[in-house]
Protein backbone atom coordinates (compact mmCIF):
# COMPACT_ATOMS: atom_id res chain seq x y z
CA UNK A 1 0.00 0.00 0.00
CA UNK A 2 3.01 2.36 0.78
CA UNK A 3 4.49 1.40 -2.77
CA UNK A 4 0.94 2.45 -4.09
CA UNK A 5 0.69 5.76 -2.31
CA UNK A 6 4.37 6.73 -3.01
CA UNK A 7 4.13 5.70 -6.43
CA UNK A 8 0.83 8.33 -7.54
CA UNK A 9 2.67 10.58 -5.26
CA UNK A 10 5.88 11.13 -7.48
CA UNK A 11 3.18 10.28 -10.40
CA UNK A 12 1.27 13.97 -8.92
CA UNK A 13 4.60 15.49 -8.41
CA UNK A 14 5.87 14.88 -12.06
CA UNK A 15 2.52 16.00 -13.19
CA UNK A 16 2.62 18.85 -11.57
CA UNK A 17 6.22 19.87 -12.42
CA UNK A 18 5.29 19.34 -16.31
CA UNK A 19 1.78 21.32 -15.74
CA UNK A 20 4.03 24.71 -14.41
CA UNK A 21 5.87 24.49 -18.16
CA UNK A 22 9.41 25.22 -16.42
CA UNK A 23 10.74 26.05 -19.70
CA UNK A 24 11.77 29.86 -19.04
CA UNK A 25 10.46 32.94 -19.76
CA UNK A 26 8.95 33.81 -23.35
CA UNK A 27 8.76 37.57 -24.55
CA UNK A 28 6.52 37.90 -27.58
CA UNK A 29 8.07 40.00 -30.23
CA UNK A 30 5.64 41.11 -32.80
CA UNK A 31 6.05 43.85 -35.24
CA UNK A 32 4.43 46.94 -34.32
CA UNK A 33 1.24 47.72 -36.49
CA UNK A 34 1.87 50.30 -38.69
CA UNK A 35 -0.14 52.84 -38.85
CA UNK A 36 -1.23 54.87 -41.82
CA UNK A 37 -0.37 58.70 -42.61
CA UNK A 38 -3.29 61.12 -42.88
CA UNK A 39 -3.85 62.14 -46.83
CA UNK A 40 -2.88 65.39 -47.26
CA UNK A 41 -5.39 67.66 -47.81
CA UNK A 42 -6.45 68.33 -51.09
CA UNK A 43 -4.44 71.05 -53.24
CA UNK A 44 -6.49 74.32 -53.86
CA UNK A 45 -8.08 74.52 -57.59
CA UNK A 46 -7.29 77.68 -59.61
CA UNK A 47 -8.78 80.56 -57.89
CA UNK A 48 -9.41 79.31 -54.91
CA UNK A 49 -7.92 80.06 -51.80
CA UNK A 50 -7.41 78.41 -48.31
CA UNK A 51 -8.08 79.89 -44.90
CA UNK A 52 -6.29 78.72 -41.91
CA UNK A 53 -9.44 78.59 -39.23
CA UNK A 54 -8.27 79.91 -35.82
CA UNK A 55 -7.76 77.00 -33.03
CA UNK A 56 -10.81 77.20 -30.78
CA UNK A 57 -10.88 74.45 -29.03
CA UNK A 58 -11.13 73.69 -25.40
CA UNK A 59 -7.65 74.19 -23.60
CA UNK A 60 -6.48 75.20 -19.85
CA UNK A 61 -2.80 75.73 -18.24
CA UNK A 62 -1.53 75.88 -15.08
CA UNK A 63 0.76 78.82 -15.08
CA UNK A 64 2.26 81.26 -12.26
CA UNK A 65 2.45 84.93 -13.67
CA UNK A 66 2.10 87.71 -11.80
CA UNK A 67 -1.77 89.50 -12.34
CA UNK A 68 -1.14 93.18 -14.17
CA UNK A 69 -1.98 95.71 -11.60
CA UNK A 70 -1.65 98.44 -13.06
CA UNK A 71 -3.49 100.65 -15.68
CA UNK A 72 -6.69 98.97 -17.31
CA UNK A 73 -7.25 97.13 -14.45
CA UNK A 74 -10.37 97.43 -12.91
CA UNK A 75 -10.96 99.02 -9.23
CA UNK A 76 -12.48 95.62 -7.87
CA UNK A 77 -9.51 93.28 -9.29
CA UNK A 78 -7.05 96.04 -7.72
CA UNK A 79 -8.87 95.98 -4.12
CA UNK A 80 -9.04 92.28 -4.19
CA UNK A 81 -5.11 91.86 -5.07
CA UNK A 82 -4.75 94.55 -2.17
CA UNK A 83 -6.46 92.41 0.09
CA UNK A 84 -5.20 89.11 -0.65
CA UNK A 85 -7.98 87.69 -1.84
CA UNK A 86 -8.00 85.13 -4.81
CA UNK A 87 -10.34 85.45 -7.32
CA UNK A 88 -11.61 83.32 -10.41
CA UNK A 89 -12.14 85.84 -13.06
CA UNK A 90 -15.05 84.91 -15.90
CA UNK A 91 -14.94 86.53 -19.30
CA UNK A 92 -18.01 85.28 -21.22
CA UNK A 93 -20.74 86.60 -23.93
CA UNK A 94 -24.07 85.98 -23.05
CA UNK A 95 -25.18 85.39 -26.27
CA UNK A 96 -23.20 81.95 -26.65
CA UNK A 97 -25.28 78.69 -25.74
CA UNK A 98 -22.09 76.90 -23.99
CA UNK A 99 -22.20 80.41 -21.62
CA UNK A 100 -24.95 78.47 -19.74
CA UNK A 101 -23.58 75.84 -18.83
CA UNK A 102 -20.09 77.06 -18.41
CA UNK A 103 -21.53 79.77 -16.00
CA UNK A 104 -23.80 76.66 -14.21
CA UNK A 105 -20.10 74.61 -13.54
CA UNK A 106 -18.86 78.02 -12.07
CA UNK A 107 -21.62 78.82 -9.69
CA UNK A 108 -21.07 75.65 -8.23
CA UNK A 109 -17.49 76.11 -7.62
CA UNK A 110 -17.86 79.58 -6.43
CA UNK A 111 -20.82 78.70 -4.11
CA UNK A 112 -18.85 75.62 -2.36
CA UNK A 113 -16.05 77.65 -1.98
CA UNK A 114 -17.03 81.24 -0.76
CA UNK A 115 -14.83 83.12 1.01
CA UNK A 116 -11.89 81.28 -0.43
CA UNK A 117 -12.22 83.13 -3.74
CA UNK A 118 -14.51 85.53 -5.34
CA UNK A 119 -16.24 85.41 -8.82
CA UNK A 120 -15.96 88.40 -11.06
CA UNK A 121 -17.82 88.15 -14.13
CA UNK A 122 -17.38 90.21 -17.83
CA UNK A 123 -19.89 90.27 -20.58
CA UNK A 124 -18.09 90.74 -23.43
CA UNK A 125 -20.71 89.83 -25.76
CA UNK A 126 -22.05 93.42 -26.49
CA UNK A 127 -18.75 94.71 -27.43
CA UNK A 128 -16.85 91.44 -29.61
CA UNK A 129 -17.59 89.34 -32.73
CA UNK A 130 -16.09 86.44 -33.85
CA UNK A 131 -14.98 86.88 -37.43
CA UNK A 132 -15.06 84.36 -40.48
CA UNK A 133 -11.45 82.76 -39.16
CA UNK A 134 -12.62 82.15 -35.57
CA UNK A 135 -10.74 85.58 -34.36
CA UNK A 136 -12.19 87.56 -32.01
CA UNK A 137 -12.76 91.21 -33.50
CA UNK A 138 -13.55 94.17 -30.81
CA UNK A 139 -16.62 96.19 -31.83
CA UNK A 140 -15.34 99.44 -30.92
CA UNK A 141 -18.36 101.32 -32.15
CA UNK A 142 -20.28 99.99 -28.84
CA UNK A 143 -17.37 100.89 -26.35
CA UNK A 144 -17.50 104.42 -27.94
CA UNK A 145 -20.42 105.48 -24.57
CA UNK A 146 -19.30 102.60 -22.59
CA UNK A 147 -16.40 103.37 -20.18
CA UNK A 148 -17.01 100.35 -18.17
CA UNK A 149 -17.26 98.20 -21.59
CA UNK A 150 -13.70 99.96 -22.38
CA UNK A 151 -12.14 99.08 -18.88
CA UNK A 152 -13.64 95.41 -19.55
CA UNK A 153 -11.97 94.58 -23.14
CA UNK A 154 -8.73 96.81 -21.86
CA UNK A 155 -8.53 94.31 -19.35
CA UNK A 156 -8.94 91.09 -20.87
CA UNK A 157 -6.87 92.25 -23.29
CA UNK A 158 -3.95 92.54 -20.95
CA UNK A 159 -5.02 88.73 -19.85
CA UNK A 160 -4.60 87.36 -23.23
CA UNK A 161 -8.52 86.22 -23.44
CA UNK A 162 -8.42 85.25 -27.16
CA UNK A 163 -11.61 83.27 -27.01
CA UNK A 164 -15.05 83.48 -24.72
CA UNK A 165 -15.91 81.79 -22.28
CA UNK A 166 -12.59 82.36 -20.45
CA UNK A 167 -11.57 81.84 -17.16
CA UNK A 168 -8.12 82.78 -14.98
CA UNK A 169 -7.74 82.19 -11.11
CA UNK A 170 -5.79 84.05 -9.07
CA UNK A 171 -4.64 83.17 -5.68
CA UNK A 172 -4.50 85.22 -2.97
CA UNK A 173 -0.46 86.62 -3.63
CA UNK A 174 -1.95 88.23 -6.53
CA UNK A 175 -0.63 85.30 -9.29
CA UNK A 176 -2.37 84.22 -12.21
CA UNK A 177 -2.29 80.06 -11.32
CA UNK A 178 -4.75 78.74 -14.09
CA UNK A 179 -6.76 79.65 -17.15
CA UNK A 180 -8.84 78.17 -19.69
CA UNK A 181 -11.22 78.77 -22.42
CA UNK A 182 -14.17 76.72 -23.44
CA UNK A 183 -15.83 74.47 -21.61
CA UNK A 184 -14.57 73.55 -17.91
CA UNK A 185 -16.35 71.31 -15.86
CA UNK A 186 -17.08 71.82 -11.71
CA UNK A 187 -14.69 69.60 -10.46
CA UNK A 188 -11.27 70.78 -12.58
CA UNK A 189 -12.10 74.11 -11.87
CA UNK A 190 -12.50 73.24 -8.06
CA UNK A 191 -8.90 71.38 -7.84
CA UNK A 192 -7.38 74.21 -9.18
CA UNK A 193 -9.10 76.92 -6.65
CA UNK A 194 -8.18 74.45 -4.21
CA UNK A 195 -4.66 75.44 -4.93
CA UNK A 196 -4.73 79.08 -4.41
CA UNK A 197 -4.81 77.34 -0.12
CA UNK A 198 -1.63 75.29 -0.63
């Protein structure tokens, strides 16, 4: 019986040994697919012309730049930055569909975190156009009777807002730490106003 028992013992064992393989490591080398080039765009027939489009899509940065304080700045941005207090800074025109629901992601951030920032809004709808190429054109016609209109576009200007809606926050030392245009949802913009507390 002890023959018997040792003998589907060693039987199990060489099994076993056999079932793990035991024969090294494999790597699989395959080729890597190749993928194909875009086609280049078409060539332009006689008389026709092509138009570079402006890039408007959605984009954001973290950056660290010191807010411009001085002319062109408006009175509330310069008593904030006095005080310390960081601010998330909205540049928007009204007239734009995604404005909604931009503005909707923003009121939630600003709500859950008041007192740690405050929300300044622009509406720069009344006073810019977006031309045929996706640039931004200034309507100067309705800033003519419009001071605060002028201080409004003098001041983006100096922010670099090439595109509505447009955001920047600023922490409390007075430094730009992140903007973005287009589209932002609630919680990105919350991790980065969490940062102006770090």
């Amino acid at each position: 019986m002890r023959r018997l028992v040792a003998a589907v013992s060693v039987a199990l064992l060489a099994f076993v040994l056999v079932g793990c393989g035991g024969g090294g490591e494999e790597t699989a080398t395959e080729a890597p697919a190749e993928t194909a080039a875009p086609a280049p765009a078409p060539a332009p027939t006689d008389g026709e012309s092509t138009q570079v489009m402006a890039d408007r899509s959605d984009a954001s940065a973290e950056v660290y730049e010191p807010m411009p304080s001085g002319e062109g700045v408006p009175a509330s941005v310069i008593e904030r930055l006095d005080n310390g207090q960081a601010m998330v800074l909205f540049f928007y025109n009204s007239a734009q569909d995604v404005t909604d629901d931009v503005r909707k992601q923003v009121d939630i951030v600003a709500d859950d975190n008041t007192g740690l920032v405050d929300l300044i809004s622009y509406d720069l709808g009344k006073y810019t156009k977006v031309d045929s190429s996706g640039a931004v054109k200034v309507n100067e016609e309705a800033l003519a009777n419009d001071p605060k209109g002028q201080e409004a576009v003098q001041f983006a200007r100096q922010l670099g807002v090439d595109h509505v809606p447009y955001l920047v926050v600023v922490d409390e030392a007075g430094y730009e730490i992140f903007w973005s245009r287009g589209f932002i949802d609630s919680e990105l913009l919350d991790r980065q106003v969490q940062r102006v507390s770090e």
